[in-house]
Protein backbone atom coordinates (compact mmCIF):
# COMPACT_ATOMS: atom_id res chain seq x y z
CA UNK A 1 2.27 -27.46 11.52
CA UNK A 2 1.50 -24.03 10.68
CA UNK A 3 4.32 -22.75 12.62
CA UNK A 4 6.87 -25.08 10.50
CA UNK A 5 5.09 -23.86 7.61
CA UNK A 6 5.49 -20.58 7.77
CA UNK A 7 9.02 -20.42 9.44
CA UNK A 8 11.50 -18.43 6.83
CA UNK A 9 13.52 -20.69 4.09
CA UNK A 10 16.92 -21.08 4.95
CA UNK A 11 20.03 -20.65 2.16
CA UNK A 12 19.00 -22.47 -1.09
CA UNK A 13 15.58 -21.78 -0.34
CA UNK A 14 14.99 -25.16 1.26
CA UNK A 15 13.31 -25.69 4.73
CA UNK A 16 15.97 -25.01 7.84
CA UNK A 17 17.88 -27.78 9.48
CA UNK A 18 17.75 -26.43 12.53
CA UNK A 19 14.57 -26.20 14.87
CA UNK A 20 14.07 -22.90 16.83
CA UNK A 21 15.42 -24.25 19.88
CA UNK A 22 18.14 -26.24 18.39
CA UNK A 23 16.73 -29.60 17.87
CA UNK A 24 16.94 -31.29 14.59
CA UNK A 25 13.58 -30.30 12.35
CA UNK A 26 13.15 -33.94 10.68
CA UNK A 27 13.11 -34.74 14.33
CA UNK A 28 10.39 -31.95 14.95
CA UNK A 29 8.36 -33.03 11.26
CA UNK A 30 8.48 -37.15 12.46
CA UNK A 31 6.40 -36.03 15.68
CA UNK A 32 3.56 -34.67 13.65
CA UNK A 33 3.66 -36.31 9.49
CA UNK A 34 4.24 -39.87 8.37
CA UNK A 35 7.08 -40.24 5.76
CA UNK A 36 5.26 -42.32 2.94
CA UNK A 37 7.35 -44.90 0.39
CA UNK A 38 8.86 -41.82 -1.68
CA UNK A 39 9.34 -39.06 0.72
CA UNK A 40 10.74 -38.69 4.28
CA UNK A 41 8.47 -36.65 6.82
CA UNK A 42 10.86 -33.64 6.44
CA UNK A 43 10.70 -33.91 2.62
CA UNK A 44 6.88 -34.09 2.61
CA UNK A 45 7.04 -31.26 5.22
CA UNK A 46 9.09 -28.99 3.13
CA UNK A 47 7.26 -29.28 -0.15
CA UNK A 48 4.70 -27.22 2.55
CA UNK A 49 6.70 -24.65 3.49
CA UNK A 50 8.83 -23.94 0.28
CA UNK A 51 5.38 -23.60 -1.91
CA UNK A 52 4.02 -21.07 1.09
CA UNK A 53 6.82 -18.78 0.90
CA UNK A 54 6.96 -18.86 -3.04
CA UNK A 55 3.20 -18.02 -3.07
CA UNK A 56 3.63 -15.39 -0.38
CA UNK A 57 6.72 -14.06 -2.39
CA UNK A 58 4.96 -14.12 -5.33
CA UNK A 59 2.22 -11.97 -4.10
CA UNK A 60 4.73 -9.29 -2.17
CA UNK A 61 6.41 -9.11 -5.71
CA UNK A 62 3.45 -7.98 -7.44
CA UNK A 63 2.09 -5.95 -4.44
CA UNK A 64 5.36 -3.48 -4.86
CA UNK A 65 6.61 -3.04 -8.56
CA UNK A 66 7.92 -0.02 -7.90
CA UNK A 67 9.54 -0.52 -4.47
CA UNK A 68 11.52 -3.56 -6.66
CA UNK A 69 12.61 -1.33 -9.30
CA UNK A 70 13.79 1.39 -7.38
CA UNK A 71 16.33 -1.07 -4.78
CA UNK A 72 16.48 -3.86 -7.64
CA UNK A 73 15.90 -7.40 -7.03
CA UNK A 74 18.49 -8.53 -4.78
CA UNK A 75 18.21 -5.89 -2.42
CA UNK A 76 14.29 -6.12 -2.16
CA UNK A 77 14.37 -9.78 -1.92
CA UNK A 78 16.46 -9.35 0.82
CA UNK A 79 14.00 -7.15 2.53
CA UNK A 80 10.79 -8.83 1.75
CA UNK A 81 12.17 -11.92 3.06
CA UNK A 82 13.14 -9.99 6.44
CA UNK A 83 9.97 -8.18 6.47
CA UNK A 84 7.80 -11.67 5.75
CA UNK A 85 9.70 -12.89 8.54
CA UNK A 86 9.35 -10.04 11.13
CA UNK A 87 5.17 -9.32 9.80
CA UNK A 88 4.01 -12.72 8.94
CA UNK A 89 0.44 -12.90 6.98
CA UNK A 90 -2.49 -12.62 9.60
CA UNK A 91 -5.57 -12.47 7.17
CA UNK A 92 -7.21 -14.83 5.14
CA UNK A 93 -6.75 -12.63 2.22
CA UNK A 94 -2.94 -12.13 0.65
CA UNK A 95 -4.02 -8.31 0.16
CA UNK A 96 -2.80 -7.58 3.30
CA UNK A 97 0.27 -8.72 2.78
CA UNK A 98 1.80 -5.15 2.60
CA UNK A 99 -0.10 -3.73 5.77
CA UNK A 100 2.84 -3.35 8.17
CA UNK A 101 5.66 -2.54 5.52
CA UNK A 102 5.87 1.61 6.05
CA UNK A 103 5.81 1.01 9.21
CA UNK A 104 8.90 -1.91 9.17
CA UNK A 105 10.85 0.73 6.50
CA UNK A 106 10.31 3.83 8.81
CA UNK A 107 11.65 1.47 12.07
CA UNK A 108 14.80 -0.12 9.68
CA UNK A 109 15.60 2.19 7.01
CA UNK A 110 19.21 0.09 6.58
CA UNK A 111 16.95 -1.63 3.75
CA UNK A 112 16.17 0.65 1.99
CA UNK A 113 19.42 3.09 2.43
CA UNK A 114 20.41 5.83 0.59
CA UNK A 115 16.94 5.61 -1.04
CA UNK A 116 14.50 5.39 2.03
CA UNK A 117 12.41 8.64 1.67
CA UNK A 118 11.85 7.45 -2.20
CA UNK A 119 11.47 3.99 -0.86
CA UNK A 120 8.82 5.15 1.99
CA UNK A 121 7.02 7.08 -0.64
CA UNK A 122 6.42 3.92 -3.13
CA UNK A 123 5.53 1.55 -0.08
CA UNK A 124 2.73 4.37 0.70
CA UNK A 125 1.33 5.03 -2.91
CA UNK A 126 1.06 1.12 -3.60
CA UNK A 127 -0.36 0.25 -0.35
CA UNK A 128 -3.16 3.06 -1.23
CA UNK A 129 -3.61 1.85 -4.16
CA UNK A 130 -3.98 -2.00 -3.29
CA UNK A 131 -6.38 -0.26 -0.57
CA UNK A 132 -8.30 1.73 -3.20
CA UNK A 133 -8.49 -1.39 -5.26
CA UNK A 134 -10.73 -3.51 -2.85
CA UNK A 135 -11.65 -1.22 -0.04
CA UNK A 136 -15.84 -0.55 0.93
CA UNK A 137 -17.54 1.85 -1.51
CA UNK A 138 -20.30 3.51 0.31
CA UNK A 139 -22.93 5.03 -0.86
CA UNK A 140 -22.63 8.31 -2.15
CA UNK A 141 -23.37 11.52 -0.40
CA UNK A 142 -25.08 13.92 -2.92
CA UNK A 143 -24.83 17.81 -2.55
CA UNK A 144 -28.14 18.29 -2.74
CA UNK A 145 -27.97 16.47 0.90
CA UNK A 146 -25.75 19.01 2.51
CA UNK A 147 -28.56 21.93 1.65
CA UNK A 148 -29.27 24.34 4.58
CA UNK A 149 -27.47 21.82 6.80
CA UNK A 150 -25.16 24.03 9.78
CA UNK A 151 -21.75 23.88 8.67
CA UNK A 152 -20.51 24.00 12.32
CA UNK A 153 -22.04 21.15 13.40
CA UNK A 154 -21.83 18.59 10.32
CA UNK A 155 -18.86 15.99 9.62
CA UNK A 156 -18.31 14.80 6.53
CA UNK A 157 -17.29 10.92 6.12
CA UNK A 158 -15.04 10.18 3.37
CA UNK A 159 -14.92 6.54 1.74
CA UNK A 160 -12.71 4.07 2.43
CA UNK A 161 -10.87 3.54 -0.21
CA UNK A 162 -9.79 7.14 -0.82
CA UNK A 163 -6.53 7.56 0.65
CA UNK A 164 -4.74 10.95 1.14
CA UNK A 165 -1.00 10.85 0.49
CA UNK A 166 1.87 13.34 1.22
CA UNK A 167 5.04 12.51 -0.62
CA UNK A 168 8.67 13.81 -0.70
CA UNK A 169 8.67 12.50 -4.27
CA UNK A 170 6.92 12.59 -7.71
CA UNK A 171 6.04 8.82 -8.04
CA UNK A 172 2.45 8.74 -9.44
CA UNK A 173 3.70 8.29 -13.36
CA UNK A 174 6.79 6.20 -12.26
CA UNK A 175 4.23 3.86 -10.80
CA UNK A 176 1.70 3.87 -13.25
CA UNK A 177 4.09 3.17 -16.12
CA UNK A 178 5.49 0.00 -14.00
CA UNK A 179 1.94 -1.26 -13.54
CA UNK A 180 1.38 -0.92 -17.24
CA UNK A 181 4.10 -2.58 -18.46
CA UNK A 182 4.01 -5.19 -15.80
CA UNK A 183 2.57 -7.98 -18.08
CA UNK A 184 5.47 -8.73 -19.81
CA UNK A 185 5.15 -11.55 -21.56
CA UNK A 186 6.94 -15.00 -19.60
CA UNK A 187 8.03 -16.25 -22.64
CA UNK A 188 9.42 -13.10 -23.71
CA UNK A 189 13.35 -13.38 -24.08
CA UNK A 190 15.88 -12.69 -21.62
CA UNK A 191 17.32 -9.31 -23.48
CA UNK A 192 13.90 -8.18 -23.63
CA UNK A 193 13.59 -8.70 -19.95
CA UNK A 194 16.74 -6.95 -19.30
CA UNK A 195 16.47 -4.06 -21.26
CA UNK A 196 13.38 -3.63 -20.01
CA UNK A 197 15.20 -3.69 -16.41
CA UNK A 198 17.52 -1.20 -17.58
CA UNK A 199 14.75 1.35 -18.65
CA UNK A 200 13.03 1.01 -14.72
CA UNK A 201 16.30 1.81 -13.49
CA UNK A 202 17.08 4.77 -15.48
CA UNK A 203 13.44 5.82 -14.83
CA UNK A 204 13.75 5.47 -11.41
CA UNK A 205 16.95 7.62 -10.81
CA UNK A 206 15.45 10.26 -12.62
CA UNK A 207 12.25 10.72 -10.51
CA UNK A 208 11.89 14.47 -9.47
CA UNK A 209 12.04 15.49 -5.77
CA UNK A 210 8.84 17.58 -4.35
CA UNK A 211 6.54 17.68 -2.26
CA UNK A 212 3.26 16.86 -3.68
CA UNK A 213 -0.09 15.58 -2.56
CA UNK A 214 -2.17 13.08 -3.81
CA UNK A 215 -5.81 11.16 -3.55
CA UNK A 216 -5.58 7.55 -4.44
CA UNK A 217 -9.29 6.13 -4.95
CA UNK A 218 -11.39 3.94 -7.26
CA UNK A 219 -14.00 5.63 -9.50
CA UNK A 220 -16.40 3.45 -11.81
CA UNK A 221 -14.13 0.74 -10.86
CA UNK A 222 -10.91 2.23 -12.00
CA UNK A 223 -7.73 3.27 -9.71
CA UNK A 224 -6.91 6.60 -10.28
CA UNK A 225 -4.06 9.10 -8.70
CA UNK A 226 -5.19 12.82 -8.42
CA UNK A 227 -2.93 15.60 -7.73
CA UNK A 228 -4.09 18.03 -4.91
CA UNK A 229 -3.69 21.69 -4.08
CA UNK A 230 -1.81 22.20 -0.61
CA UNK A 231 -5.12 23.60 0.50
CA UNK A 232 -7.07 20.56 -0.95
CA UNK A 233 -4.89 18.08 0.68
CA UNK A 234 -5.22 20.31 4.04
CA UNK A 235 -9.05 20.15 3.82
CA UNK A 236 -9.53 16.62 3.05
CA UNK A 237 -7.03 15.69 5.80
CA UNK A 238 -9.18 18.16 8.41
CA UNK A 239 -12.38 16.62 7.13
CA UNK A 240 -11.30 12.71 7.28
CA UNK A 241 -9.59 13.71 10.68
CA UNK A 242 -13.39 14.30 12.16
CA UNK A 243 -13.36 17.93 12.15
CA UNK A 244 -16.33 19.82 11.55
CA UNK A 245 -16.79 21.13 7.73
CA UNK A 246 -16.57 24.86 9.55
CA UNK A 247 -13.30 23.97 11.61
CA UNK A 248 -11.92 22.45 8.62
CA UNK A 249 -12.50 25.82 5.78
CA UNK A 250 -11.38 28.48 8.46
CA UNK A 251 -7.69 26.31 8.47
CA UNK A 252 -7.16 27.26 4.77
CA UNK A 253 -7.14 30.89 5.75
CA UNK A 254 -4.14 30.22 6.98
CA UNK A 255 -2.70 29.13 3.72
CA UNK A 256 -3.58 32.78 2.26
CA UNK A 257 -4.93 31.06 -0.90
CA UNK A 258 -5.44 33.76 -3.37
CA UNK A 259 -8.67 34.63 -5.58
CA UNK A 260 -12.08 33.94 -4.15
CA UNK A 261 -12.07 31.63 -1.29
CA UNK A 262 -15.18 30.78 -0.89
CA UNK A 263 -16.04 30.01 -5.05
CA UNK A 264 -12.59 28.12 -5.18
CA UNK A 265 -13.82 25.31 -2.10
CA UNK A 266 -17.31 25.40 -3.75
CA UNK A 267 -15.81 24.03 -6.86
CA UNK A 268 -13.67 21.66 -4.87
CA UNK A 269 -16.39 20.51 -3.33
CA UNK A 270 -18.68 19.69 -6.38
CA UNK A 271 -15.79 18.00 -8.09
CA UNK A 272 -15.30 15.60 -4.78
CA UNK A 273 -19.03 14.88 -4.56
CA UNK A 274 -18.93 13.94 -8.51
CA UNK A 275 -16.51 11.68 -7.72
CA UNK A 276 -18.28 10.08 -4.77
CA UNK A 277 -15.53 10.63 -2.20
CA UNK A 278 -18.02 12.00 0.57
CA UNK A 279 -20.21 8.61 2.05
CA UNK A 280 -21.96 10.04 5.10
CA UNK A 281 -22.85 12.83 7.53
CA UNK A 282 -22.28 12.55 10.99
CA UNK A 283 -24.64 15.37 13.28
CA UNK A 284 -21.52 16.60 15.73
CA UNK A 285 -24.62 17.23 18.78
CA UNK A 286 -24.88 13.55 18.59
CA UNK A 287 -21.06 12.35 19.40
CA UNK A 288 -20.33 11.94 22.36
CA UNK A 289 -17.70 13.71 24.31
């Protein structure tokens, strides 16, 4: 059953003829469902597995605004129904819907060609922020907590919803525009609905390219996109890799950041700790080799 449910529409968007090894499927759907005095068992069958890839459609849709406006709708239904096909849902929640997508764009970028970096970095930024939307907030680690602590043998644990993006592409505004004008009103009329198709798409080809670096987490239960410093970005990435808060400050020397070094990570620091991105301290002694 759930495996006829869940198989891929076929043209028309109505359930496939055809079994997977050949047979008929009303054959397949009179094994398992009674036909009733209005429907045969491959019509009641179907009503199943057309309304389960609407809903899952549905949810993609909303999921990825800005991966749709950027290929347009044809081309991303194309690939949503390929990629629905190839990553099937898993989970009992439709959130992770999107979970396997970078990796399905970076392995067939023919679906996203001649936009597939810009495409990669909107598949990234939305899946952080879906994961910034309903990931574990942990308690917060206060300063005050890392007083006379050794630097070289503390790790700090950042939370889970704070994800740390690099991207080939300036996206953040694009994105938060698209989420903000995604209630559009259904009844609104088509021209409205149009032009307002027309704007994405003349958004969307002028998005800047640059590399920038981002933090995509939820504060006071808001999503919010803040830009990072190279160094930042390097630090945070050290910090949530497990390496010791020592290892992790002696990298940016590398980056020959100018001014005070030490004053310009103790402000980073405070900043990061107001925002509750640091959950936990883990004594390095204690993990094992």
């Amino acid at each position: 059953m759930a495996r006829a449910v869940m198989r891929p529409l076929g043209r028309g968007d109505v359930m496939q003829r055809k079994w997977i090894d050949g047979r008929a499927t009303k054959t397949i759907a009179e094994s398992f469902i009674k036909p009733n005095d209005r429907l045969t068992s491959f019509e009641r069958l179907e009503i199943y597995n057309r309304q389960y890839w609407f809903r899952i459609r549905q949810c993609f849709y909303e999921d990825y605004l800005g991966l749709r406006a950027i290929l347009g709708d044809k081309k991303f239904e194309r690939l949503a129904d390929e990629y629905l096909s190839k990553f099937p849902s898993q989970s009992y929640t439709l959130r992770n819907l999107g979970s396997r997508l970078v990796k399905f764009l970076q392995a067939e970028p023919r679906w996203t060609k001649p936009k597939t970096q810009l495409a990669l970095d909107l598949a990234r930024l939305e899946w952080a922020h879906i994961e910034a939307f309903d990931n574990e907030a942990r308690p917060s680690l206060k300063m005050e907590d890392l007083t006379g602590v050794d630097a070289a043998k503390i790790r700090l644990k950042l939370q889970p919803h704070l994800t740390l993006l690099k991207l080939e592409n300036v996206v953040d505004d694009f994105l938060i525009e698209l989420k903000k004008n995604s209630g559009l009103r259904s009844e609104a009329s088509n021209a409205m609905e149009q032009n307002q198709r027309r704007k994405k798409a003349q958004k969307a080809h002028a998005l800047k390219r640059q590399t920038n670096f981002l933090a995509v987490h939820r504060y006071k239960d808001a999503i919010y996109y803040k830009q990072l410093e190279p160094g930042q970005f390097l630090l945070l990435s050290e910090l949530r890799g497990g390496a010791t808060l020592e290892k992790s400050v002696a990298k940016l020397v590398s980056l020959k950041i100018s001014g005070d070094l030490g004053a310009r990570v103790g402000k980073w620091f405070a900043n990061w700790a107001a925002l509750g991105w640091f959950c936990g301290l883990e004594d390095s002694t204690k993990r094992k080799s």
